[in-house]
PDB file of N, CA and C in Angstrom:
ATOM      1  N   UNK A   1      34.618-267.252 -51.494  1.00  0.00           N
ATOM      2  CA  UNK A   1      35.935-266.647 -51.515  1.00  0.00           C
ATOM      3  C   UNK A   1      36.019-265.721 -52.723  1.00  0.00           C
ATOM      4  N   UNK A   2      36.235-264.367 -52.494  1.00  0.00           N
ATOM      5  CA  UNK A   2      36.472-263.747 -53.610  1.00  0.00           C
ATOM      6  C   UNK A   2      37.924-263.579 -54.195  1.00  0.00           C
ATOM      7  N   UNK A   3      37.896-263.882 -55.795  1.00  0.00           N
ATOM      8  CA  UNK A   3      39.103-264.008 -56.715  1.00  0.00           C
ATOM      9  C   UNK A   3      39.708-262.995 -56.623  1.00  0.00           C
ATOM     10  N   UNK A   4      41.322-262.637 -56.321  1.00  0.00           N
ATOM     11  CA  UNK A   4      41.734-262.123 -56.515  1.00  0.00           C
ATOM     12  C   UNK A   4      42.924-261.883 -57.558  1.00  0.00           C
ATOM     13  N   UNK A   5      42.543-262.495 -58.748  1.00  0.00           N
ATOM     14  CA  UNK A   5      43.387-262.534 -59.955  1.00  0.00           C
ATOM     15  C   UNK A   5      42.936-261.841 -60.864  1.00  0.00           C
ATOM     16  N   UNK A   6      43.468-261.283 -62.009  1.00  0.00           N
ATOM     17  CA  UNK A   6      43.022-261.171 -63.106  1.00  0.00           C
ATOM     18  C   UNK A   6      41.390-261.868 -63.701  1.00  0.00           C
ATOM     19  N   UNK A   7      40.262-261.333 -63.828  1.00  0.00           N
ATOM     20  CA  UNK A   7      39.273-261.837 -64.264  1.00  0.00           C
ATOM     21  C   UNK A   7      39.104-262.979 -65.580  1.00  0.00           C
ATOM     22  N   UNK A   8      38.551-264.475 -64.903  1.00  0.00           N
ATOM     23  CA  UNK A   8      38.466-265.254 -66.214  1.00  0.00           C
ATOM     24  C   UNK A   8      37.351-264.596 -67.452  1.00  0.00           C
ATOM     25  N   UNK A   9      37.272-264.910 -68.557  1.00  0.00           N
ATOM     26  CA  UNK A   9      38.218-266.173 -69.255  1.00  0.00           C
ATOM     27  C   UNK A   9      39.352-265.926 -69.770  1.00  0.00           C
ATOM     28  N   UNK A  10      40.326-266.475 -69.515  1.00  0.00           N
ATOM     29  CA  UNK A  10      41.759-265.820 -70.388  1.00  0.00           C
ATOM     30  C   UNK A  10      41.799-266.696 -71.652  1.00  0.00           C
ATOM     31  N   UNK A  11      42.527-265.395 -72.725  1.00  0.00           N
ATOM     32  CA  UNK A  11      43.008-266.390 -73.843  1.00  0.00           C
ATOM     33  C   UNK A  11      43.955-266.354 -74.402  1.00  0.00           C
ATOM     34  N   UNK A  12      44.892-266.994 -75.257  1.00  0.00           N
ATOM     35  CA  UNK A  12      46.154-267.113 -75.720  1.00  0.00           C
ATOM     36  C   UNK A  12      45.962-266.233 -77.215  1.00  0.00           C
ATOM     37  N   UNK A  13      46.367-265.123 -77.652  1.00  0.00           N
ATOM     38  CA  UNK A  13      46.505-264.711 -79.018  1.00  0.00           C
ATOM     39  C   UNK A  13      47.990-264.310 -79.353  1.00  0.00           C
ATOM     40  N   UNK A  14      47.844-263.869 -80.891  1.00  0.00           N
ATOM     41  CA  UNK A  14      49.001-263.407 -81.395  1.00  0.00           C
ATOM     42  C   UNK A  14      49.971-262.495 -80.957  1.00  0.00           C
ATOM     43  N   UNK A  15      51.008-262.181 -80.317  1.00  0.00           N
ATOM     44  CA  UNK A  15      52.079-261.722 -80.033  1.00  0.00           C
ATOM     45  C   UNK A  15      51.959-259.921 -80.086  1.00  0.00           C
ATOM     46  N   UNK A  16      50.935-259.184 -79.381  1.00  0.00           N
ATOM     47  CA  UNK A  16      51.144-257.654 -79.922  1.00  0.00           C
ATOM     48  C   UNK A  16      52.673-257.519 -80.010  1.00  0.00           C
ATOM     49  N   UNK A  17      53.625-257.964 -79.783  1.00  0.00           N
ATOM     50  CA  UNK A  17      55.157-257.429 -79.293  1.00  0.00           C
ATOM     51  C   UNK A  17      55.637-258.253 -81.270  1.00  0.00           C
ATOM     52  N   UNK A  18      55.751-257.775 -82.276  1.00  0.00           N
ATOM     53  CA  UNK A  18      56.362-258.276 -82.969  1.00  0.00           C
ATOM     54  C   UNK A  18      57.550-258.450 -83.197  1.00  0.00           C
ATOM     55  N   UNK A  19      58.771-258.188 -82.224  1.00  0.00           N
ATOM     56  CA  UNK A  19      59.374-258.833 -82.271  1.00  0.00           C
ATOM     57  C   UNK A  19      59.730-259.809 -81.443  1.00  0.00           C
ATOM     58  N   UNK A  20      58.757-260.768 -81.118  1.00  0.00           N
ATOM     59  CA  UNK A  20      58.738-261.961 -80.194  1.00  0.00           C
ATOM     60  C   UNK A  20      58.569-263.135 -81.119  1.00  0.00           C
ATOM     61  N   UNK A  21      58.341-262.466 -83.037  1.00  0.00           N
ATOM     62  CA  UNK A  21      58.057-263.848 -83.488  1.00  0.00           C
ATOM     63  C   UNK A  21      56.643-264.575 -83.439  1.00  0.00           C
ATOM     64  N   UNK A  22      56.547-265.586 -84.063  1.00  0.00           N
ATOM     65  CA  UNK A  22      55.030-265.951 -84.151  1.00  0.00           C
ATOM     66  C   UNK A  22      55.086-266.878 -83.274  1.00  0.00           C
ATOM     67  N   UNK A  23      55.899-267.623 -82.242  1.00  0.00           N
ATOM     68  CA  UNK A  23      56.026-268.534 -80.989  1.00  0.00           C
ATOM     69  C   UNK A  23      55.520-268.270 -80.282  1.00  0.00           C
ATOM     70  N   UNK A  24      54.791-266.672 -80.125  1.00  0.00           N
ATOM     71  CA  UNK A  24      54.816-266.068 -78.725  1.00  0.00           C
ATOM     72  C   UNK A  24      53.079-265.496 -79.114  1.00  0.00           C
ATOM     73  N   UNK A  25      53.074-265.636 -77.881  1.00  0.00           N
ATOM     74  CA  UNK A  25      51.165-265.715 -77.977  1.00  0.00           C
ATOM     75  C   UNK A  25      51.385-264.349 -76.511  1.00  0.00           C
ATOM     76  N   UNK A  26      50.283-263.308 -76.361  1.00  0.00           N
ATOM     77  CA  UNK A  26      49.705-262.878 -75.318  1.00  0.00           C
ATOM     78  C   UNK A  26      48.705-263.544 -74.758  1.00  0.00           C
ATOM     79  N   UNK A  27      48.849-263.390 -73.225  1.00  0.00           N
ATOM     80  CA  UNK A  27      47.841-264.136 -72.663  1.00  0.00           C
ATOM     81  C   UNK A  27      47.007-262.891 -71.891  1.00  0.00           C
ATOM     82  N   UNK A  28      45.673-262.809 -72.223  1.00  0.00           N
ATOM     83  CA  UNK A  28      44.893-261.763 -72.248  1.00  0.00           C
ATOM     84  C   UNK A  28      43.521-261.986 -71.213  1.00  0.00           C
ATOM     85  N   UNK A  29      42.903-261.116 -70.748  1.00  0.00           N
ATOM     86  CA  UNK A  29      41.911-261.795 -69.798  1.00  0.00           C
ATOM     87  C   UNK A  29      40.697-260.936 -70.681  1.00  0.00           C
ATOM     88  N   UNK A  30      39.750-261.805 -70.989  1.00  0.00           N
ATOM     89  CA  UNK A  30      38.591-261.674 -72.026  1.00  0.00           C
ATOM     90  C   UNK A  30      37.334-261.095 -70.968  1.00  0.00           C
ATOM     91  N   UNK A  31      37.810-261.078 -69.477  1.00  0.00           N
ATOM     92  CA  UNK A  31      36.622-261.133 -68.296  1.00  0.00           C
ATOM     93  C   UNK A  31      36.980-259.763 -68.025  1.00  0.00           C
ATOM     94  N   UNK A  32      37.915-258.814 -68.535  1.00  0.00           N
ATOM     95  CA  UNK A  32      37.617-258.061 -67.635  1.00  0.00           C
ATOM     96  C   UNK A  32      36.588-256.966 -68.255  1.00  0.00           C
ATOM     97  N   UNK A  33      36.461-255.612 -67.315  1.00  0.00           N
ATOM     98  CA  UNK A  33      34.954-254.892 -67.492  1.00  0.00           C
ATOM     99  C   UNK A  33      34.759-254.136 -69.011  1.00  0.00           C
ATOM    100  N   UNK A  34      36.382-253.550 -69.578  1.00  0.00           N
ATOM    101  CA  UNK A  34      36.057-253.154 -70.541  1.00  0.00           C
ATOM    102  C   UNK A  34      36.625-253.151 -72.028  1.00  0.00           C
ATOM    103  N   UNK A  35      37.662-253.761 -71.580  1.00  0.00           N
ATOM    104  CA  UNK A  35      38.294-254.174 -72.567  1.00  0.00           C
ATOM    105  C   UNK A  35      39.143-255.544 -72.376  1.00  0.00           C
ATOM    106  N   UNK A  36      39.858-256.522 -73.229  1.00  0.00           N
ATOM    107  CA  UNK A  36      40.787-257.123 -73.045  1.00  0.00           C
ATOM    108  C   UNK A  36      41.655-256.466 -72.250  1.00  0.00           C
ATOM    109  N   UNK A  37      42.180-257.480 -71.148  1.00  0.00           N
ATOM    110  CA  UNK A  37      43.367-256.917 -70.199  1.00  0.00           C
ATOM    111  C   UNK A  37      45.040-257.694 -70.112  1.00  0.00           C
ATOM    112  N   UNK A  38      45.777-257.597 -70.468  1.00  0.00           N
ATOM    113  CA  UNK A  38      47.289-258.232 -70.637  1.00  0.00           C
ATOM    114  C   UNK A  38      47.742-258.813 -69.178  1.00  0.00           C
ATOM    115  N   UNK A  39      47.970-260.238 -69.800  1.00  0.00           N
ATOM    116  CA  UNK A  39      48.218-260.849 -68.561  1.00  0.00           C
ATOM    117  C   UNK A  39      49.758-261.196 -68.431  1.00  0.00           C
ATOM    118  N   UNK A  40      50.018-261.720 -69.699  1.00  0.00           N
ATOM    119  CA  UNK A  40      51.639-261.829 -70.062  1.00  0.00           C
ATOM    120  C   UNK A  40      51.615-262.673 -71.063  1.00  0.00           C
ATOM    121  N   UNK A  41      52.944-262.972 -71.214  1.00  0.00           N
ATOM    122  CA  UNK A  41      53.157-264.072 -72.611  1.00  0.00           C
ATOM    123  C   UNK A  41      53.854-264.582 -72.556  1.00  0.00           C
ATOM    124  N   UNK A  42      54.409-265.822 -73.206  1.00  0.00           N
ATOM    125  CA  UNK A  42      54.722-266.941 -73.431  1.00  0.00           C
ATOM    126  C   UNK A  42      55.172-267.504 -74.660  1.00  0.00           C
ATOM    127  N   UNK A  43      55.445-268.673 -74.969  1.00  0.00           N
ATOM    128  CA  UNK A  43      55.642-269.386 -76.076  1.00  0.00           C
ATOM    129  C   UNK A  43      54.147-269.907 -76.708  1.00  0.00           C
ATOM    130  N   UNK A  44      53.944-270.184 -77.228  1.00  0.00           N
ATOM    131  CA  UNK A  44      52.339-270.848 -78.177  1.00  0.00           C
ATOM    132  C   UNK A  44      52.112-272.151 -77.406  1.00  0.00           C
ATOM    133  N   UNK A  45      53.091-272.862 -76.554  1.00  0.00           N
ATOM    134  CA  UNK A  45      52.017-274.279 -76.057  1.00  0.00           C
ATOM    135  C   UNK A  45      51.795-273.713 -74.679  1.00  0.00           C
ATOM    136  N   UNK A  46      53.234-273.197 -74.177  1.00  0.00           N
ATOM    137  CA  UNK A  46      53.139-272.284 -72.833  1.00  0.00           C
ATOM    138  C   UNK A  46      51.806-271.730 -72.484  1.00  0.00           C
ATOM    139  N   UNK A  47      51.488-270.671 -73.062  1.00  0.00           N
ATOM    140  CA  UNK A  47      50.192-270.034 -72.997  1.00  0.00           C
ATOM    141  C   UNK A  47      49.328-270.448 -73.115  1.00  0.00           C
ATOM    142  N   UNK A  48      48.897-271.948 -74.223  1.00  0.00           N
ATOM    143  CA  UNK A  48      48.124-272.428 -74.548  1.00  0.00           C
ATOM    144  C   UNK A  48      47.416-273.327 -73.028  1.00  0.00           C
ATOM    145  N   UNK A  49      48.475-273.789 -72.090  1.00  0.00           N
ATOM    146  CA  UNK A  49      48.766-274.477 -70.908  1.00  0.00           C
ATOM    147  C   UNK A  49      47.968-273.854 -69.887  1.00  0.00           C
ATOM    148  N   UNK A  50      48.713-272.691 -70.242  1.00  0.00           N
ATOM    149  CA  UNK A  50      48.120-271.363 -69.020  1.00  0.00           C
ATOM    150  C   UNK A  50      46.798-271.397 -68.946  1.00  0.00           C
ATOM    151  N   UNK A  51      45.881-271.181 -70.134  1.00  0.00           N
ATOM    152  CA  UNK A  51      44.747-270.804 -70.303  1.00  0.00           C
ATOM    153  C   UNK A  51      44.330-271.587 -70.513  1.00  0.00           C
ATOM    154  N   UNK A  52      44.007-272.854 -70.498  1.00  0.00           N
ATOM    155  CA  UNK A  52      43.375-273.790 -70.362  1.00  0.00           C
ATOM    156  C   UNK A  52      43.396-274.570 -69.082  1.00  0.00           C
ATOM    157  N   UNK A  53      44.767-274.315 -68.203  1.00  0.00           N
ATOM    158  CA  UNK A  53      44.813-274.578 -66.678  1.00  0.00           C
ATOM    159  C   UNK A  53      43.566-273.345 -65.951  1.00  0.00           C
ATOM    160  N   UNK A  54      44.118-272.373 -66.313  1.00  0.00           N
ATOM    161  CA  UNK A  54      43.368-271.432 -65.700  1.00  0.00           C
ATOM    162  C   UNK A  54      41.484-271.153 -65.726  1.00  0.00           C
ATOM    163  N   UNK A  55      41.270-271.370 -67.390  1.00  0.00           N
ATOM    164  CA  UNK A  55      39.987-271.402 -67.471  1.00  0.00           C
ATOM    165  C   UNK A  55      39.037-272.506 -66.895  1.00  0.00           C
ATOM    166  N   UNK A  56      39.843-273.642 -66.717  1.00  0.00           N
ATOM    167  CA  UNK A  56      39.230-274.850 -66.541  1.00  0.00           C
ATOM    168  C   UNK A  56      39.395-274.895 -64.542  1.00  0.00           C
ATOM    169  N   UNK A  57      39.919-274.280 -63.601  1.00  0.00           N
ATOM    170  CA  UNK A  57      40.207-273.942 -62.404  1.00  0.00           C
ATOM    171  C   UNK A  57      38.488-273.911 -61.531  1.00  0.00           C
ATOM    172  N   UNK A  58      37.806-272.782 -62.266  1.00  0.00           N
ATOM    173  CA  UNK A  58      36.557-272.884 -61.222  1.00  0.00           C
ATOM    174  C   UNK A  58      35.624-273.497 -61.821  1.00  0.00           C
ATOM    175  N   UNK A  59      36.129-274.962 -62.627  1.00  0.00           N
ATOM    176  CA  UNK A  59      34.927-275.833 -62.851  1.00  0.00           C
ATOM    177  C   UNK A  59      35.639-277.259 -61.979  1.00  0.00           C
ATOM    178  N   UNK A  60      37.319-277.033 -61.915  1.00  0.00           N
ATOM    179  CA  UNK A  60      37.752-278.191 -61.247  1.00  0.00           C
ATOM    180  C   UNK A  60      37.143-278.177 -59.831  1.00  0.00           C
ATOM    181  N   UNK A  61      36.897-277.029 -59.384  1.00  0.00           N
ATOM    182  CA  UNK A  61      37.067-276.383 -57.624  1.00  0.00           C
ATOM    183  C   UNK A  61      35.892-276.842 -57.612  1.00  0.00           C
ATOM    184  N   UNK A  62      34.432-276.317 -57.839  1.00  0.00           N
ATOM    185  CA  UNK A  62      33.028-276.327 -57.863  1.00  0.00           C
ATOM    186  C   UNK A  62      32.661-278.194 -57.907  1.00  0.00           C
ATOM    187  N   UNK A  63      33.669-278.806 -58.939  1.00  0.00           N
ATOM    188  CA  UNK A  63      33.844-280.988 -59.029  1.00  0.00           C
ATOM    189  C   UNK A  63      34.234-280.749 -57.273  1.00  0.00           C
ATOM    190  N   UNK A  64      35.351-280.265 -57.073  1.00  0.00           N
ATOM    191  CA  UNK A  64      36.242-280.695 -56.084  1.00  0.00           C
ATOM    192  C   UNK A  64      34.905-280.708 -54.497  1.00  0.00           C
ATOM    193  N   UNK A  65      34.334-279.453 -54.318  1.00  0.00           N
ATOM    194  CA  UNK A  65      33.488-279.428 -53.282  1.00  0.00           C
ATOM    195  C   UNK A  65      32.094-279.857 -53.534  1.00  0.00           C
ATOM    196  N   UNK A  66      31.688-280.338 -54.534  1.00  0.00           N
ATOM    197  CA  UNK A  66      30.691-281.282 -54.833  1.00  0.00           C
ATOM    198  C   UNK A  66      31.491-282.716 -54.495  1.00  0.00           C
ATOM    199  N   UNK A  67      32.286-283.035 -54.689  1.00  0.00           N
ATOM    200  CA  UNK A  67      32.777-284.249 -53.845  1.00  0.00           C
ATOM    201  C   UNK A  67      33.394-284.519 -52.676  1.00  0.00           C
ATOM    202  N   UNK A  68      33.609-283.570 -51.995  1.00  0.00           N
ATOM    203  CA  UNK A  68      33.800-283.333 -50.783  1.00  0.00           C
ATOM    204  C   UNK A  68      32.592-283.467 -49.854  1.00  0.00           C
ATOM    205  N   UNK A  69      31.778-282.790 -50.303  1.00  0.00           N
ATOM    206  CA  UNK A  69      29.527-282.873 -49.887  1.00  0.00           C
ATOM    207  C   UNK A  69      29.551-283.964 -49.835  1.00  0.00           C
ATOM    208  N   UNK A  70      29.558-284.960 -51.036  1.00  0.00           N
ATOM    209  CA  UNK A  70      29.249-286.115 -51.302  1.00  0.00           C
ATOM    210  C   UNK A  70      29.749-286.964 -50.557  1.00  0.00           C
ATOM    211  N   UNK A  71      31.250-286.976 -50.248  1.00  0.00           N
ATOM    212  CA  UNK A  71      31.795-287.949 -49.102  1.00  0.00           C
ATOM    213  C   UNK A  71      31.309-288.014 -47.744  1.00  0.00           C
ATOM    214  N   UNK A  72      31.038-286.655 -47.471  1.00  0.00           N
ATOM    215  CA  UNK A  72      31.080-286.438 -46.208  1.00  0.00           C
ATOM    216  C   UNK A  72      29.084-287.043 -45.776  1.00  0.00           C
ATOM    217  N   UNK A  73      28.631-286.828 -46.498  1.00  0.00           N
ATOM    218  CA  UNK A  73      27.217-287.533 -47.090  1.00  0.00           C
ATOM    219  C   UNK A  73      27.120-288.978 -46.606  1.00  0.00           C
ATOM    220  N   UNK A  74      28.392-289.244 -47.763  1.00  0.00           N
ATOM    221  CA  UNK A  74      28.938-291.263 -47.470  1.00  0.00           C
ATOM    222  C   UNK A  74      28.916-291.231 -45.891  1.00  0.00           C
ATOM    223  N   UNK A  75      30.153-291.020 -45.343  1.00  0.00           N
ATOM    224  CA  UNK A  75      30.504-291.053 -44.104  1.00  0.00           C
ATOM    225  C   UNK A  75      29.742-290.851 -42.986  1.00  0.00           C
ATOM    226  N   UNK A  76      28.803-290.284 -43.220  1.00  0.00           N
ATOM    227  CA  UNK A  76      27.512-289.823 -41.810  1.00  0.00           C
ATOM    228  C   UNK A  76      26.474-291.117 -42.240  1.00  0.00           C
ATOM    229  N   UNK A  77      26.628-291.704 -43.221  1.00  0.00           N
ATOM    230  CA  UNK A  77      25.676-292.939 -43.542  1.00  0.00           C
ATOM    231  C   UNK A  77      26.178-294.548 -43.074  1.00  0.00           C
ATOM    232  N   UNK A  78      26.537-294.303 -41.966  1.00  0.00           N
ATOM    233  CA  UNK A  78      27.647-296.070 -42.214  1.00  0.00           C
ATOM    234  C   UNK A  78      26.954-297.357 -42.644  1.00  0.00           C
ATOM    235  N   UNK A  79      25.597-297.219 -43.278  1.00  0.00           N
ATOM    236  CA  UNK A  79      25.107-298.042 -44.159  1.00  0.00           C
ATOM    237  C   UNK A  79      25.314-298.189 -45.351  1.00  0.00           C
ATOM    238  N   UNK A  80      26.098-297.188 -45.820  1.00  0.00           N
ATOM    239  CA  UNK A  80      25.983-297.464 -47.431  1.00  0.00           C
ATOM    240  C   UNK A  80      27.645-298.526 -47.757  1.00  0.00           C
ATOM    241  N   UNK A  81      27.431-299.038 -48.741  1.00  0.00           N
ATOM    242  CA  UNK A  81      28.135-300.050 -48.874  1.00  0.00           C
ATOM    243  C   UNK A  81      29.629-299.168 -49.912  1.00  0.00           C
ATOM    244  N   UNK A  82      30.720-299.183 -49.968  1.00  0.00           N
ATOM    245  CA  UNK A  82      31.581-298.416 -50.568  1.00  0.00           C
ATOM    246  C   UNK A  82      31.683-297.442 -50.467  1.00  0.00           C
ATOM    247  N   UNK A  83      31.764-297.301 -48.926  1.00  0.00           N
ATOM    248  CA  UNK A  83      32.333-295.796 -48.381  1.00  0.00           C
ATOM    249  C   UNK A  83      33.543-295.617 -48.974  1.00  0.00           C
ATOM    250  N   UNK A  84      33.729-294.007 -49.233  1.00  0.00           N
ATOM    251  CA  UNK A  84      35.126-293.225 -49.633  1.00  0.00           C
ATOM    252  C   UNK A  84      35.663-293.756 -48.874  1.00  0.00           C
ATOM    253  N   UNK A  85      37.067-293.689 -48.990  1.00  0.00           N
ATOM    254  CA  UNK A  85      38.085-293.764 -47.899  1.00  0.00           C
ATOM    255  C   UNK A  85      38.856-292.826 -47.394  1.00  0.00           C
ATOM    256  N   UNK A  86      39.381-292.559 -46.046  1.00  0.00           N
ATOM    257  CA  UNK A  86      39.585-291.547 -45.088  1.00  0.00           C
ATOM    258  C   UNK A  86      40.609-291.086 -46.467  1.00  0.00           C
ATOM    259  N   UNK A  87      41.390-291.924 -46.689  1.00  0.00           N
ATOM    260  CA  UNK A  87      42.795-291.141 -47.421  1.00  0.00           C
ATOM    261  C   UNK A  87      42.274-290.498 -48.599  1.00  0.00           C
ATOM    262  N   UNK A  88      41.204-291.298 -49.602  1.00  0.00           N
ATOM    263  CA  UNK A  88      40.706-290.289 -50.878  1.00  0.00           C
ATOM    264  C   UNK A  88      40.309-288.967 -49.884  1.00  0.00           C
ATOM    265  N   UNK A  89      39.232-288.805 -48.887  1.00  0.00           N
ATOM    266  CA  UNK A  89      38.393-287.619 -48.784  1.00  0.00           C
ATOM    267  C   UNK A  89      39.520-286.951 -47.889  1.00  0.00           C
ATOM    268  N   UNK A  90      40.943-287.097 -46.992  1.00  0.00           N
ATOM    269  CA  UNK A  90      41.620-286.234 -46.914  1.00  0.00           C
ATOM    270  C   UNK A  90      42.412-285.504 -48.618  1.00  0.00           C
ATOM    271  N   UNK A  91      42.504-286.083 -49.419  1.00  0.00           N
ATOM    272  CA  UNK A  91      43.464-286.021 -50.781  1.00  0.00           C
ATOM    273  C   UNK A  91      42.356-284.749 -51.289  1.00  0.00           C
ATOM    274  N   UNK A  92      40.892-285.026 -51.167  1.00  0.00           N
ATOM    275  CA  UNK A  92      40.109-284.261 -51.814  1.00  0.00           C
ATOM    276  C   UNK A  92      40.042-283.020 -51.074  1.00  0.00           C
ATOM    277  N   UNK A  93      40.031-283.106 -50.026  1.00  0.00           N
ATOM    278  CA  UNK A  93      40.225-282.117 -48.737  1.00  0.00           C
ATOM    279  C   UNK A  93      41.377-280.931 -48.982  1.00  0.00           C
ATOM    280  N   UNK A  94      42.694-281.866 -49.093  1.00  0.00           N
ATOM    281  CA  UNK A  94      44.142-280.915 -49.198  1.00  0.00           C
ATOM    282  C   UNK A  94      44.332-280.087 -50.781  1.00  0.00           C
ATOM    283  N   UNK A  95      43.639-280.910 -51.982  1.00  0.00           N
ATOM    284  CA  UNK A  95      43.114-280.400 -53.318  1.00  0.00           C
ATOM    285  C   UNK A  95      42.414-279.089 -53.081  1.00  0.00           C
ATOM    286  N   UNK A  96      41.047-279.130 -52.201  1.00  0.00           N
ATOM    287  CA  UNK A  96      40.450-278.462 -52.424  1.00  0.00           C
ATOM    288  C   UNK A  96      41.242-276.700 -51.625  1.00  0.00           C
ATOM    289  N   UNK A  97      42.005-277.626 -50.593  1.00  0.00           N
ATOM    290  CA  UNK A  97      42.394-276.250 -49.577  1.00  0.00           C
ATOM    291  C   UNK A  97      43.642-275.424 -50.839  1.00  0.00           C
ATOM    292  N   UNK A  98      44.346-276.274 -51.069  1.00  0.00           N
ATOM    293  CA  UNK A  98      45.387-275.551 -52.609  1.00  0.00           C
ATOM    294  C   UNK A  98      44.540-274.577 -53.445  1.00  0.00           C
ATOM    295  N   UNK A  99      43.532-275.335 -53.993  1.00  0.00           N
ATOM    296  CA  UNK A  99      42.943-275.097 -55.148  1.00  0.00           C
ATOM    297  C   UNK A  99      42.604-273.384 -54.566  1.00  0.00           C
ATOM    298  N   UNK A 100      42.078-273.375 -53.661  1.00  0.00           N
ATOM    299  CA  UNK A 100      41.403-272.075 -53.108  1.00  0.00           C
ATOM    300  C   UNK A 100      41.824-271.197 -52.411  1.00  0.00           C
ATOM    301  N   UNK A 101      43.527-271.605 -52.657  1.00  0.00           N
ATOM    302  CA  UNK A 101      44.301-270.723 -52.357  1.00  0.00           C
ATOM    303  C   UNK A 101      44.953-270.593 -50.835  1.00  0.00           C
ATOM    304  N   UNK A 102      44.851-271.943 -50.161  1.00  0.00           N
ATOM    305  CA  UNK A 102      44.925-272.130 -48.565  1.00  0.00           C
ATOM    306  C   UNK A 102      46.365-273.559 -49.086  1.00  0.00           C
ATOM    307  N   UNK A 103      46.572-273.370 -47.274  1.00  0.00           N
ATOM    308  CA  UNK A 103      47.342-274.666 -47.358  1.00  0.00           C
ATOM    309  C   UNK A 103      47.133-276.033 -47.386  1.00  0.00           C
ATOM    310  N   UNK A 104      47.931-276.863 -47.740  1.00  0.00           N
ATOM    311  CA  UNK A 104      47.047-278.284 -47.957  1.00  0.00           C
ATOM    312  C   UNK A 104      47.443-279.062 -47.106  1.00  0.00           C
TER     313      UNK A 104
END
């Protein structure tokens, strides 16, 4: 699936807008081709939230369908002892369809 957001990694810095005060952080995308790119801003935990939700996104997704493989692995085996259960690997299922931008 190709991203259609702002390029990761984003990061939270100091406020170009001085009069926003030192509360206020820009949230900047460090990925894109040639320079830092302005994503918006926030308060200092706000942003801090943002970019750490955001950066941490295509390592949750990449967990999420490595365990999705893995269940579905379980489930074609009805020998193995502590199969997933239907309700975890739908939960991981409706996660993964959100996560990637679909319905859950």
């Amino acid at each position: 699936m190709e991203a259609k957001h702002t390029p990761l990694p984003w990061e939270a810095r100091p406020s170009s807008n001085k009069g926003n005060g030192t509360a206020w952080r820009d949230i900047v995308s460090t990925g894109a081709t040639f320079a830092p790119c302005y994503v918006g801003e926030a308060i200092e935990a706000d942003a801090d939230l943002i970019v750490r939700a955001v950066n941490s996104h295509a390592e949750l997704v990449a967990a999420l369908r490595e365990t999705k493989v893995w269940m579905e692995d379980c489930m074609m085996d009805r020998g193995v002892k502590g199969l997933p259960s239907r309700t975890a690997y739908d939960r991981v299922v409706a996660a993964l369809a959100k996560a990637e931008g679909g319905a859950a």
